[in-house]
Every structure is written in C-alpha cells, then in structure tokens.
C-alpha atoms as a PDB file:
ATOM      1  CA  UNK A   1     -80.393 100.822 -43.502  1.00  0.00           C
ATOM      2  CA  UNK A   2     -79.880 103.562 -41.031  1.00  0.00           C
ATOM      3  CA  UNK A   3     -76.065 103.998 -39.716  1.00  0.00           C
ATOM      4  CA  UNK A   4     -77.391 102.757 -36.377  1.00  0.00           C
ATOM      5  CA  UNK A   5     -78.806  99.782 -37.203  1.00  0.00           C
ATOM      6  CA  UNK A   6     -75.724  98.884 -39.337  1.00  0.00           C
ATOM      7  CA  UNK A   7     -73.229  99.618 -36.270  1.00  0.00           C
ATOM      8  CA  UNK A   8     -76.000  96.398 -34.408  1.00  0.00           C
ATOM      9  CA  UNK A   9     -76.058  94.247 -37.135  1.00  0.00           C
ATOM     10  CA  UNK A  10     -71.750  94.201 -37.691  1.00  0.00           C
ATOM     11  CA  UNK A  11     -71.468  93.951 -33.173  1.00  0.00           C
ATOM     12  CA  UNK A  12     -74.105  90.776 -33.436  1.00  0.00           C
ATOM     13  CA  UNK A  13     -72.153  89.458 -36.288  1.00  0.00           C
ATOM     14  CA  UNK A  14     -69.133  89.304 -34.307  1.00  0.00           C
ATOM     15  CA  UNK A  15     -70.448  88.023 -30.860  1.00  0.00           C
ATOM     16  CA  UNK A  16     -71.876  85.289 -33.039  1.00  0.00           C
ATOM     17  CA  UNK A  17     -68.764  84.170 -34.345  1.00  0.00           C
ATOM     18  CA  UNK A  18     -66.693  84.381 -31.189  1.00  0.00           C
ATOM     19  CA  UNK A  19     -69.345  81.606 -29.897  1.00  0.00           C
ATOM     20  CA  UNK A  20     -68.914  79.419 -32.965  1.00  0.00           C
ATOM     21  CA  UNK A  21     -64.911  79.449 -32.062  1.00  0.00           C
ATOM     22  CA  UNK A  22     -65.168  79.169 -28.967  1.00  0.00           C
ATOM     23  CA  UNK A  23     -67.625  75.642 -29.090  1.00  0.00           C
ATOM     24  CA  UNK A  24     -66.608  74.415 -32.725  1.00  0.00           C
ATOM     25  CA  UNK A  25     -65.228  70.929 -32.107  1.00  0.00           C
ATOM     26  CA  UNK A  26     -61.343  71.250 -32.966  1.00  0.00           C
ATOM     27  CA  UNK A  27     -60.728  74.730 -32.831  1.00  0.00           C
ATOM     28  CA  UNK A  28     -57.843  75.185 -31.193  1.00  0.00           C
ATOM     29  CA  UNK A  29     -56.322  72.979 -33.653  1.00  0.00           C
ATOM     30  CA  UNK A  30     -56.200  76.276 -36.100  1.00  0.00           C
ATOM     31  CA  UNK A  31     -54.955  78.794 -32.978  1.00  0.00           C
ATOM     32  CA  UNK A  32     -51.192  77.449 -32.950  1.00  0.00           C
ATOM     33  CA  UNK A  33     -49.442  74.208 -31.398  1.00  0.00           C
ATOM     34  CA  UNK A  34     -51.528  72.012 -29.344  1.00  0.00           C
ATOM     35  CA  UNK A  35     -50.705  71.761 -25.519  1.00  0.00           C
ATOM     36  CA  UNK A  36     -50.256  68.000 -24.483  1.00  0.00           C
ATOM     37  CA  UNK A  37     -52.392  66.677 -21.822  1.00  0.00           C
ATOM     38  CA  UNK A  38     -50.380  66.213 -18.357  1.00  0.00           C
ATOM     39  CA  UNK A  39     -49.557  62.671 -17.533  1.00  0.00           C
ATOM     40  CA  UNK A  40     -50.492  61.495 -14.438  1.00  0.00           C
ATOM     41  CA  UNK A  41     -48.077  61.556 -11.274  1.00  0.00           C
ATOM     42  CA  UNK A  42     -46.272  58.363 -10.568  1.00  0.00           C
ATOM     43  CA  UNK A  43     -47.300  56.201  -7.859  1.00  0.00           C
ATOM     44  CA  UNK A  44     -45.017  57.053  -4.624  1.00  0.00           C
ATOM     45  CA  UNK A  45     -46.195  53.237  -3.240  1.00  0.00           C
ATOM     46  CA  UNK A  46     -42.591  51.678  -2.834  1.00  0.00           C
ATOM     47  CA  UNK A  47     -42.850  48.007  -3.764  1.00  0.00           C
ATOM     48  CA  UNK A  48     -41.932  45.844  -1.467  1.00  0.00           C
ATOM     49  CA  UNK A  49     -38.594  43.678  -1.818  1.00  0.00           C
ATOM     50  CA  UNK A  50     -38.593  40.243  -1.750  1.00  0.00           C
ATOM     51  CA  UNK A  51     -37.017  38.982   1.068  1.00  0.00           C
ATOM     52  CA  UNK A  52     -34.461  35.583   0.352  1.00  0.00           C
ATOM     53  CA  UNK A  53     -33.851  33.397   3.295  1.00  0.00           C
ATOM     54  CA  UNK A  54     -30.707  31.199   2.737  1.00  0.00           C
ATOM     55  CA  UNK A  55     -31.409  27.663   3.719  1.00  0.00           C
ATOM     56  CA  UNK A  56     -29.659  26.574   7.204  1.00  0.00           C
ATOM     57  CA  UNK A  57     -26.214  24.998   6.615  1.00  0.00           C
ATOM     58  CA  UNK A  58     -26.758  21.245   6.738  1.00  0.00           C
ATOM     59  CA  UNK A  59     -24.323  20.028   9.564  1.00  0.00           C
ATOM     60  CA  UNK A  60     -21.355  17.625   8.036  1.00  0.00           C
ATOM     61  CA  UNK A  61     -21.646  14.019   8.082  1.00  0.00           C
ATOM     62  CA  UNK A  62     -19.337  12.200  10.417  1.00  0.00           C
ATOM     63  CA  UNK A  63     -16.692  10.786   8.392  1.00  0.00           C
ATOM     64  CA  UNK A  64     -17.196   6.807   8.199  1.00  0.00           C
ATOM     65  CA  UNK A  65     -14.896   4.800  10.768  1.00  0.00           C
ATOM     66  CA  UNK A  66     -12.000   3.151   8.975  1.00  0.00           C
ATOM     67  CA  UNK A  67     -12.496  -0.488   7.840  1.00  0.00           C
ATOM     68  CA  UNK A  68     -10.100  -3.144   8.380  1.00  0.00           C
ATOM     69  CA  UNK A  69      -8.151  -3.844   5.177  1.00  0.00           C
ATOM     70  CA  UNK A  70      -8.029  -7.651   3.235  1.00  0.00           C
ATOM     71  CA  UNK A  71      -4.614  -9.214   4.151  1.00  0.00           C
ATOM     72  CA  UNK A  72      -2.230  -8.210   1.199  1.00  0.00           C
ATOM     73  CA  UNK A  73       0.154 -10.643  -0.002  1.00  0.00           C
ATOM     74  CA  UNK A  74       3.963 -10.091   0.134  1.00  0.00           C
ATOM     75  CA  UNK A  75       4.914 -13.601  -0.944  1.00  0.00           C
ATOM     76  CA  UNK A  76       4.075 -16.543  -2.216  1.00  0.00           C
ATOM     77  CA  UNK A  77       7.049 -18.306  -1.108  1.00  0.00           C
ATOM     78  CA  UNK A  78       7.576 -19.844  -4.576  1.00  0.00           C
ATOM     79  CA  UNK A  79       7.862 -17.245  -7.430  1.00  0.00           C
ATOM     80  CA  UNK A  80       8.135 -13.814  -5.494  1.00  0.00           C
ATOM     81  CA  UNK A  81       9.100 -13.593  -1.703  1.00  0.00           C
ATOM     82  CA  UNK A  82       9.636 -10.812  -0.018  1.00  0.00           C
ATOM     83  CA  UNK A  83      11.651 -10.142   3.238  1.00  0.00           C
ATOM     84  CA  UNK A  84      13.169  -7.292   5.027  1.00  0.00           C
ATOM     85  CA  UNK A  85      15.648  -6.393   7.287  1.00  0.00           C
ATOM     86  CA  UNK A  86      14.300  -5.486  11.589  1.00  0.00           C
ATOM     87  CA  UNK A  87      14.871  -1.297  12.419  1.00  0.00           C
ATOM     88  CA  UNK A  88      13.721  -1.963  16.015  1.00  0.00           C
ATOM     89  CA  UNK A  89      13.570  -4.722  18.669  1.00  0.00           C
ATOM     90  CA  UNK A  90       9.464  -4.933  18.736  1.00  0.00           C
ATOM     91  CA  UNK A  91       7.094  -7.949  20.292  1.00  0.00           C
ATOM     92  CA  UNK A  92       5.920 -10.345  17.524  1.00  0.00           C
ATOM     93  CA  UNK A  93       2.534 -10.916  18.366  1.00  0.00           C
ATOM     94  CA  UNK A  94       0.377 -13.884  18.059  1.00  0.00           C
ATOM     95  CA  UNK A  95      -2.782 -11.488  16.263  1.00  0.00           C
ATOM     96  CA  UNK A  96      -2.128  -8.524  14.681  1.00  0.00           C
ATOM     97  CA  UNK A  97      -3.407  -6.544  17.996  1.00  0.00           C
ATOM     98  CA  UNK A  98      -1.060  -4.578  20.495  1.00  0.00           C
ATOM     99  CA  UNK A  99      -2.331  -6.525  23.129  1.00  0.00           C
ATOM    100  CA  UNK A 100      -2.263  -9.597  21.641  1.00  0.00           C
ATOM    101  CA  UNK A 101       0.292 -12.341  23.373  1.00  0.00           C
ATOM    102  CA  UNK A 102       3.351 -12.243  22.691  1.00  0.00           C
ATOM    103  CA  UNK A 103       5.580 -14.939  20.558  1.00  0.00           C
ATOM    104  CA  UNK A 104       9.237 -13.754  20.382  1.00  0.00           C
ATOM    105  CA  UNK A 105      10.817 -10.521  20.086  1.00  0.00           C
ATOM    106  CA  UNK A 106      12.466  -9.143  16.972  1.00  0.00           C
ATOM    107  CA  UNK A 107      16.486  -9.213  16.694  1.00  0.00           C
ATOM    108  CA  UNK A 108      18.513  -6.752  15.037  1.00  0.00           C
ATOM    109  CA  UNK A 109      21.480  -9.204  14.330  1.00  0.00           C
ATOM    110  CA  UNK A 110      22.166 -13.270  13.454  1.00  0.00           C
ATOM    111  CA  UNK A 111      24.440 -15.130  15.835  1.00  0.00           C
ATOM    112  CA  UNK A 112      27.255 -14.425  13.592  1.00  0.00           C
ATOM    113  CA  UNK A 113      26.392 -10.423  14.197  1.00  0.00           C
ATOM    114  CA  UNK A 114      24.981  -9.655  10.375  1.00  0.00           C
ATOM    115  CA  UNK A 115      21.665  -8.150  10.445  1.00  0.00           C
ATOM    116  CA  UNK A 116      19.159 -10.437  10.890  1.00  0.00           C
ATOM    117  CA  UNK A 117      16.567 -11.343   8.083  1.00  0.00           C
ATOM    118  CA  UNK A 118      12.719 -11.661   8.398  1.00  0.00           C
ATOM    119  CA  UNK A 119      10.670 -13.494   5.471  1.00  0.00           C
ATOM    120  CA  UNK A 120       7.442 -11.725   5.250  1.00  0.00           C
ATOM    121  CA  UNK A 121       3.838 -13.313   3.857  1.00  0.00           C
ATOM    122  CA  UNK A 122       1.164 -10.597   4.375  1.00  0.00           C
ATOM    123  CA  UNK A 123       0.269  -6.946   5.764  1.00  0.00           C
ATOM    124  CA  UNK A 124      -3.065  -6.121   7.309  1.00  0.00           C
ATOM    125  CA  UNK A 125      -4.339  -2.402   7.869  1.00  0.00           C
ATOM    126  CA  UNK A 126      -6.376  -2.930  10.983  1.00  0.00           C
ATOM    127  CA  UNK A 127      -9.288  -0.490  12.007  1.00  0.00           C
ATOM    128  CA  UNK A 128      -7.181   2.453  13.270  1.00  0.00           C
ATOM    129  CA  UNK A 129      -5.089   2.229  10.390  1.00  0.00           C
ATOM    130  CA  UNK A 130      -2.518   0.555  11.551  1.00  0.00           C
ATOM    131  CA  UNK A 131      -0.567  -1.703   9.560  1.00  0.00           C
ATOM    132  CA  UNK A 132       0.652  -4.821  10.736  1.00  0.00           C
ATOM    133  CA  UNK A 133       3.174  -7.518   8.973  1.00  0.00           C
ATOM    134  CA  UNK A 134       3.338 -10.996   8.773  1.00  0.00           C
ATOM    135  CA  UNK A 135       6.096 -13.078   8.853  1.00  0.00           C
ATOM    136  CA  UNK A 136       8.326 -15.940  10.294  1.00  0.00           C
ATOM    137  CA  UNK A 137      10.351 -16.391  12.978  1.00  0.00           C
ATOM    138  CA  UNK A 138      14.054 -17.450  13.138  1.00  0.00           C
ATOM    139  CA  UNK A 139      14.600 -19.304  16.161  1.00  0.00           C
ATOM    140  CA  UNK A 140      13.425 -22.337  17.909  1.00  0.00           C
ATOM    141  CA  UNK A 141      11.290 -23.794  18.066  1.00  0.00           C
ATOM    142  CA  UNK A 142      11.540 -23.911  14.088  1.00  0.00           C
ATOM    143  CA  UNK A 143       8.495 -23.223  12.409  1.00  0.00           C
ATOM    144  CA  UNK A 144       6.756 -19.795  14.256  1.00  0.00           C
ATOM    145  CA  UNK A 145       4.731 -17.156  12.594  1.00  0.00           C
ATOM    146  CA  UNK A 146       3.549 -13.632  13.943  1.00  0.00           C
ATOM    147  CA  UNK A 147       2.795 -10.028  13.504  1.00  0.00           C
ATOM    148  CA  UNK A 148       4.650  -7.332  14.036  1.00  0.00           C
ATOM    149  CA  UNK A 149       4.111  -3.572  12.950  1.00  0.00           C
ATOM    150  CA  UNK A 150       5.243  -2.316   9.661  1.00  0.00           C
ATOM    151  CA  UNK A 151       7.535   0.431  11.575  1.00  0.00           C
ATOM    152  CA  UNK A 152       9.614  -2.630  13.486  1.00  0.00           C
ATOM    153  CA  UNK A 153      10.546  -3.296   9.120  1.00  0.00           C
ATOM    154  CA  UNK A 154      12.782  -1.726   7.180  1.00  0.00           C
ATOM    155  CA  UNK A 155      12.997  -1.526   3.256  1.00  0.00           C
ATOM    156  CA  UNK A 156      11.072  -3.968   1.818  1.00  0.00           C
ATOM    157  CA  UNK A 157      12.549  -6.241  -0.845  1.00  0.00           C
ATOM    158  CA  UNK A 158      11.979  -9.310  -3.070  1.00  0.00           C
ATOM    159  CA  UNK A 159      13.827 -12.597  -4.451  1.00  0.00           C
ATOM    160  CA  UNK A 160      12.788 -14.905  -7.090  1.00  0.00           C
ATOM    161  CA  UNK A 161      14.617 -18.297  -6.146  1.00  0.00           C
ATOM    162  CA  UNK A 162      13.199 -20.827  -4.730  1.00  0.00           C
ATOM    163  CA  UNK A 163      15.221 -23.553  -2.736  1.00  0.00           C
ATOM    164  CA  UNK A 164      14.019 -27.396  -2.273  1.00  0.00           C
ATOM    165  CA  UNK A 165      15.746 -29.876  -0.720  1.00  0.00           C
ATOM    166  CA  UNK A 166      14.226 -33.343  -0.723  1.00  0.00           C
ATOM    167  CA  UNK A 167      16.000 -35.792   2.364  1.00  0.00           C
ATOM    168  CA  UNK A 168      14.819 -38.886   0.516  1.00  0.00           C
ATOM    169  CA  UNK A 169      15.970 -38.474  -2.812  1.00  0.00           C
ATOM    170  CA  UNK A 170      18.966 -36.455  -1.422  1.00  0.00           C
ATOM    171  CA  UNK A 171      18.637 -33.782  -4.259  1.00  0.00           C
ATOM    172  CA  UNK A 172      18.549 -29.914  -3.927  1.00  0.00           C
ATOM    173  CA  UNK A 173      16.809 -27.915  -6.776  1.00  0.00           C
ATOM    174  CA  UNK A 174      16.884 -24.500  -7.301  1.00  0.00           C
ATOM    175  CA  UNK A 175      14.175 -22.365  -9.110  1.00  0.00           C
ATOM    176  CA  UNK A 176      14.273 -19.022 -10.887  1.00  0.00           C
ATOM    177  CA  UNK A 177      10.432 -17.698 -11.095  1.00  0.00           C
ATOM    178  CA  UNK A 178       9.335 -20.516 -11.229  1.00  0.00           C
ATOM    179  CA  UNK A 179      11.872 -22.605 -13.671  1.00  0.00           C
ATOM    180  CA  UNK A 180      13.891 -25.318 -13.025  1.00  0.00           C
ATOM    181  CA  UNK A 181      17.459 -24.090 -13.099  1.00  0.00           C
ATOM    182  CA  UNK A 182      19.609 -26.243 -10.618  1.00  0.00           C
ATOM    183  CA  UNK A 183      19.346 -30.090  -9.851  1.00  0.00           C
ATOM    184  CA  UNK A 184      22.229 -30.982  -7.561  1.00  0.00           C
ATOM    185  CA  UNK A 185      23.075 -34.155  -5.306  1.00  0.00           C
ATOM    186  CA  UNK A 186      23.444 -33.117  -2.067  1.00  0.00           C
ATOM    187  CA  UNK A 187      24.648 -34.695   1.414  1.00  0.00           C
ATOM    188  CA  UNK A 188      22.133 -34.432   4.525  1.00  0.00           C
ATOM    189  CA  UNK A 189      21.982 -35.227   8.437  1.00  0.00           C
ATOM    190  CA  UNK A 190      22.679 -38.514   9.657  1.00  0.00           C
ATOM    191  CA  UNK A 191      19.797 -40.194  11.624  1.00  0.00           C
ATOM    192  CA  UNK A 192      21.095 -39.199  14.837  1.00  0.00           C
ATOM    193  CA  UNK A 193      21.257 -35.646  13.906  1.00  0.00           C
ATOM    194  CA  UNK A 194      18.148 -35.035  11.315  1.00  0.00           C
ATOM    195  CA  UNK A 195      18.154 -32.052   8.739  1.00  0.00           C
ATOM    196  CA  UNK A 196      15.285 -30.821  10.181  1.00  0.00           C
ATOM    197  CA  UNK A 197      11.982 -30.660   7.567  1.00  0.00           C
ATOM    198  CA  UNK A 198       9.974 -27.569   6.894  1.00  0.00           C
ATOM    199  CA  UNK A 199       9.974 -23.739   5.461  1.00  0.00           C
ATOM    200  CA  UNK A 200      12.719 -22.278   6.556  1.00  0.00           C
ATOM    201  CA  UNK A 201      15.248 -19.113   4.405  1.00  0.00           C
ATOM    202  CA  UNK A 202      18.317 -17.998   3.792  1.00  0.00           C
ATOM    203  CA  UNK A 203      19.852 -15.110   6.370  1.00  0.00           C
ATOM    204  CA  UNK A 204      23.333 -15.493   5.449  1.00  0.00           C
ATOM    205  CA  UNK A 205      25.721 -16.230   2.530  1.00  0.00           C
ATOM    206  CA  UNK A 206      29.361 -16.070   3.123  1.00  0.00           C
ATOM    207  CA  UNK A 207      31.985 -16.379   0.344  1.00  0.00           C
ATOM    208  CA  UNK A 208      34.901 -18.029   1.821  1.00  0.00           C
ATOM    209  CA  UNK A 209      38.615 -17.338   0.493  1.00  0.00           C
ATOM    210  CA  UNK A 210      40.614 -19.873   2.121  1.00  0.00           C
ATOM    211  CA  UNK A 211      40.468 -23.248   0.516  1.00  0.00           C
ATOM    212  CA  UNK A 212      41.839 -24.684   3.854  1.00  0.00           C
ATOM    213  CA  UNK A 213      38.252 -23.917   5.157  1.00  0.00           C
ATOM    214  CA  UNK A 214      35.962 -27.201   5.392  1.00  0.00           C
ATOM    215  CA  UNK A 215      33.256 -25.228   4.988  1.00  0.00           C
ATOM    216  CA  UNK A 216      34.621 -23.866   1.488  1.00  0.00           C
ATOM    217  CA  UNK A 217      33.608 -22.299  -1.162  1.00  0.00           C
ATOM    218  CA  UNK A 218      30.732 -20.994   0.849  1.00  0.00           C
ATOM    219  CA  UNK A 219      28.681 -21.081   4.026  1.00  0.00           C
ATOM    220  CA  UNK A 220      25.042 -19.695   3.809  1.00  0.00           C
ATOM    221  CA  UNK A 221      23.423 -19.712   7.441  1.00  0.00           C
ATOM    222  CA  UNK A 222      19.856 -20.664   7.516  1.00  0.00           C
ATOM    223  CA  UNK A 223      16.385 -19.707   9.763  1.00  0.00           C
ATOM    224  CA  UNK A 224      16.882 -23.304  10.471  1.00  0.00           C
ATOM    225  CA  UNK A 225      17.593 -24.721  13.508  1.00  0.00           C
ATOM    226  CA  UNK A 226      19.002 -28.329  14.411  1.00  0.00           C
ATOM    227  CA  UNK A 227      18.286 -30.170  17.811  1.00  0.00           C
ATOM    228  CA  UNK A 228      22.067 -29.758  18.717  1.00  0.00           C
ATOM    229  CA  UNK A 229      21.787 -26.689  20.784  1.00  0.00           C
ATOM    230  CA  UNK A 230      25.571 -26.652  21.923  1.00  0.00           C
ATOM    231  CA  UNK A 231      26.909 -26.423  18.227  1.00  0.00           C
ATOM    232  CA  UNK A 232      28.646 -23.335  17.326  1.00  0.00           C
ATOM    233  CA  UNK A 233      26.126 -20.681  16.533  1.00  0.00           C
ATOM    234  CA  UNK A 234      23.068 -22.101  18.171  1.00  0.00           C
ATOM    235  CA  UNK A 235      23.030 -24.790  15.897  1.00  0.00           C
ATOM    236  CA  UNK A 236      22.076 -23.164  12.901  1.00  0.00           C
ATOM    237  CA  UNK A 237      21.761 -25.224   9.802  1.00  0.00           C
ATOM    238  CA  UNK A 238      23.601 -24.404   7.107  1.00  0.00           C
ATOM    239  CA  UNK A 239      24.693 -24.866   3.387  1.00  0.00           C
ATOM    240  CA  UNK A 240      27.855 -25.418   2.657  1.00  0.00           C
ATOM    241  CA  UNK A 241      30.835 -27.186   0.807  1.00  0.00           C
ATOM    242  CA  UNK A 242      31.624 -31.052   0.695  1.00  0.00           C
ATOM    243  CA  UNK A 243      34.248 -30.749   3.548  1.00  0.00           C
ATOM    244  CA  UNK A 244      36.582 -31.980   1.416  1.00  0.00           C
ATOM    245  CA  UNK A 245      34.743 -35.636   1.199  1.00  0.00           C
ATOM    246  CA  UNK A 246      32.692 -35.201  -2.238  1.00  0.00           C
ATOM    247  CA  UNK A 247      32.346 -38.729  -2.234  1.00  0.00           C
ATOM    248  CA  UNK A 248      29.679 -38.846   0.497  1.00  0.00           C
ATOM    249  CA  UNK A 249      27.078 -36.814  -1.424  1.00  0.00           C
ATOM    250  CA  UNK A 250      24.795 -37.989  -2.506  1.00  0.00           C
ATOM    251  CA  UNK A 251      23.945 -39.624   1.635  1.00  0.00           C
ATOM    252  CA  UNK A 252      24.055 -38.556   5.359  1.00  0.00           C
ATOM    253  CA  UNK A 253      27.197 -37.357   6.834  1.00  0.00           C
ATOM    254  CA  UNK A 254      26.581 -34.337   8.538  1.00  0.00           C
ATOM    255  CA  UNK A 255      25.363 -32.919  11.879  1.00  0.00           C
ATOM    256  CA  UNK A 256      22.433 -31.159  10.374  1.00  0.00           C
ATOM    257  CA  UNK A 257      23.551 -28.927   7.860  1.00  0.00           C
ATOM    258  CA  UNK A 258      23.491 -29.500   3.828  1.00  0.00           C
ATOM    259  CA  UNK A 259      26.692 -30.210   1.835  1.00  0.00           C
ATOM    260  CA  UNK A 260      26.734 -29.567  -1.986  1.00  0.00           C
ATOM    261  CA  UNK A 261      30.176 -30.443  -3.637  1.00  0.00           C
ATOM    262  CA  UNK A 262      32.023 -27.247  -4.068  1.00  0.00           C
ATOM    263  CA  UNK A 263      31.926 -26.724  -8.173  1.00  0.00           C
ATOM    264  CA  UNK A 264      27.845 -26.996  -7.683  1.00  0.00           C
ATOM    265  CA  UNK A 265      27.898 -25.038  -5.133  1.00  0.00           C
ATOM    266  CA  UNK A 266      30.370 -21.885  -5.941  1.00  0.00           C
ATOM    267  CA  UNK A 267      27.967 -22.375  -9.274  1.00  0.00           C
ATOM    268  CA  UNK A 268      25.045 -22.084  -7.301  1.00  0.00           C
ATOM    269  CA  UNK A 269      25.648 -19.641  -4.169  1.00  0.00           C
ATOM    270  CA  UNK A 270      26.310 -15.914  -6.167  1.00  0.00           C
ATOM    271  CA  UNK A 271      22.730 -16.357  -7.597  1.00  0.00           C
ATOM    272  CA  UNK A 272      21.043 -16.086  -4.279  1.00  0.00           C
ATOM    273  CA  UNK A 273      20.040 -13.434  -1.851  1.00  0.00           C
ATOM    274  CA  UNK A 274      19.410 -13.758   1.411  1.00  0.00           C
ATOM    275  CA  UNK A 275      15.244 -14.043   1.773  1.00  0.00           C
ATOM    276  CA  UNK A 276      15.793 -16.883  -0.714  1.00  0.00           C
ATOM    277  CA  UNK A 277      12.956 -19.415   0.656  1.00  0.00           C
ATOM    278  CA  UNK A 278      14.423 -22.943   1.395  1.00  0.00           C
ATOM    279  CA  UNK A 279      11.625 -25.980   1.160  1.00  0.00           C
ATOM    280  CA  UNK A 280      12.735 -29.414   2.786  1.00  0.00           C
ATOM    281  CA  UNK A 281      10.649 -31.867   2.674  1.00  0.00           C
ATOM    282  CA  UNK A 282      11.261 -35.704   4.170  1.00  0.00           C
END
C-alpha cells in the first residue's frame, strides 16, 4: 500500500472510533466521575396555614338563688338544751320574717339586774341567708315563743339537766342526760296562789350566805311567772329553801314559788346552770 493511501486508511480509522465513543451506551462511565443529574427546583407555592378559631366564651350561669334551710335543732328540752345570753334589745317576731308581727322585745337584764337568759329550740337560714333563732319568752303571759335573729344572741351554750316538778304528787326530779339522779319532796302554791304549770327555765341561781335568810340556802329565779303581779320582782317564781318550816313539804304553803328543804336543796342547786329546763306538770 502506497504511503497515501495508508495516511486515509489510519484518519478513517480514527473518525470511526470517535463515533463509537461518542454513541456507545455508558461511555462516559470510563472518561472520569459521573456528573449527577440536577434536582428539580422546589416548589415556591407557600402552603396555606390553617386557620384555628377559638370557640366563643360560653357566658356564666347565674348562680342558683339560695334555698331556705331545714329548721336545725338546738334542744330537745330533755337531754341537751341550749340557751344563750341577749347582745341587743331586738323585736321577737311571730315568723322568722323582718316584717313579721311583733311578740315582745328582747331584754338585756332579769328584774334582779343579771343578764337575762333565753332558752333556744331551733335556727332557720331563710332565703337571703339570714339566720333566724327560736326560742322562748320570759315574761307574761307565760308560755310565748318567737324568732329573733342570730346577731340579737350571744355565745351559744348547752346544759344537760332536766327539771320536773309534778303539783300532784308534790315531787321534784332532777335528770342528768337523761338519768334519774334527784327525787325530792317538795312544797308548792296554795290554791289561791297556783304554781303555775308548763315549760318554763332557770335564769337565776343565787347562793345565799346568811342563814337568817328565809329564802336560804339558795334562791334560783325562774322564766316563770305567778298571777301575783305586785310581788317583789314581778312575781317571778322561784326555787328556794323550806323557809325555815321543813315540815310543810311535802304540800302547799307558798305564794307560787317551790320550796325544797335546805339539805336537798344546797345538794341539788351547784349542779345546775342557768338554761336548766324546768317541766311542771299538774
């Protein structure tokens, strides 16, 4: 082969390979480190954000109205009573109602001048919360019962004895919760001038010093009241000592008041309070 034909043949050679590199399937594989395809652009579509709607406040519910209360008990006028000293001169009220009528008036002080002494049965807290008391009334006519409000009381407080006095069988008995502790004689009004019957308490107990005194050892002043109006102290009836005639007890001596002979009764009187509840029956 000529030189010229040689030169051809070698510069056909060569364009022939270039085009089997350039279209032979992987062939930039073998010309160095392969080129990663570009990754497509994010989206620049902003998603949208939720939007939370808080629910409307719900409005508050009117607070219920108060309810009148069930009547509590304060005594039960046999083992617990409870009674309580006035703090303010108030209307006692027939219903426990400001503008219910009124009964009597509350006293600060006995006719002897020592705080006076209310026996209370129940309290009531009415609609407007109010709480009303009651109780009975000292004073004639015997017998009364009314409300007052709890802020005309002081201190509440409590006894245990129990007081009965039967006119018939001219005995006085005296119970501690309940028990029978005391069974004395005892001396009562003459039929001109009846002990009178009913529920009545104690509001004063006086020790006496001076034997010379016929009401001696003790005089305990009562929410009872006799029909003698012009007596000394409004006619209050009282317990007291044998006026130096034990003899006449049992019977009927007196004006009204009860007479224990004296060792019973200086036995008797330093176990009682004043609240003590005092039952006479006929």
């Amino acid at each position: 082969m000529s030189a010229g034909r040689r030169h051809l043949a070698l510069a056909g050679g060569m364009i022939a390979l270039a085009q089997a590199i350039a279209f032979a399937p992987g062939a930039l594989a073998s010309s160095g480190t392969e080129q990663p395809a570009p990754r497509p652009a994010p989206s620049t579509i902003a998603t949208p954000t939720p939007q939370t709607t808080s629910p409307p406040t719900p409005e508050p519910a009117p607070a219920p109205a108060p309810q009148p209360s069930k009547p509590v008990v304060l005594s039960n006028e046999g083992t617990l009573t409870t009674w309580a000293h006035p703090v303010a001169e108030v209307s006692i009220r027939a219903q426990p109602l400001a503008k219910s009528r009124t009964i009597a008036r509350t006293r600060l002080a006995t006719e002897d001048g020592y705080p006076e002494v209310y026996l209370l049965l129940s309290s009531f807290t009415d609609a407007h919360g109010d709480v009303w008391v009651r109780m009975r009334v000292p004073g004639r006519p015997n017998g009364r019962i009314g409300w007052v409000s709890r802020e005309a009381l002081g201190e509440f407080r409590v006894t245990r004895w129990l007081l009965q006095v039967s006119l018939s069988a001219r005995r006085i008995k005296a119970f501690y919760k309940g028990k029978l502790r005391f069974n004395y004689p005892v001396g009562v009004g003459k039929p001109s001038t009846p002990t009178p019957p009913g529920h009545f308490w104690i509001r004063e107990i006086f020790k006496l010093s001076s034997r010379s005194n016929p009401y001696w050892p003790y005089a305990i002043g009562t929410s009872d009241y006799s029909r003698l109006t012009d007596w000394p102290g409004g006619g209050v009836v009282g317990i007291h000592g044998d006026f130096g005639e034990p003899q006449l007890i049992p019977g009927d001596p007196s004006h009204g008041c009860m007479r224990l002979r004296n060792r019973d009764l200086a036995q008797l009187a330093p176990l009682l309070s004043v609240g003590t509840p005092l039952h006479i029956t006929r």
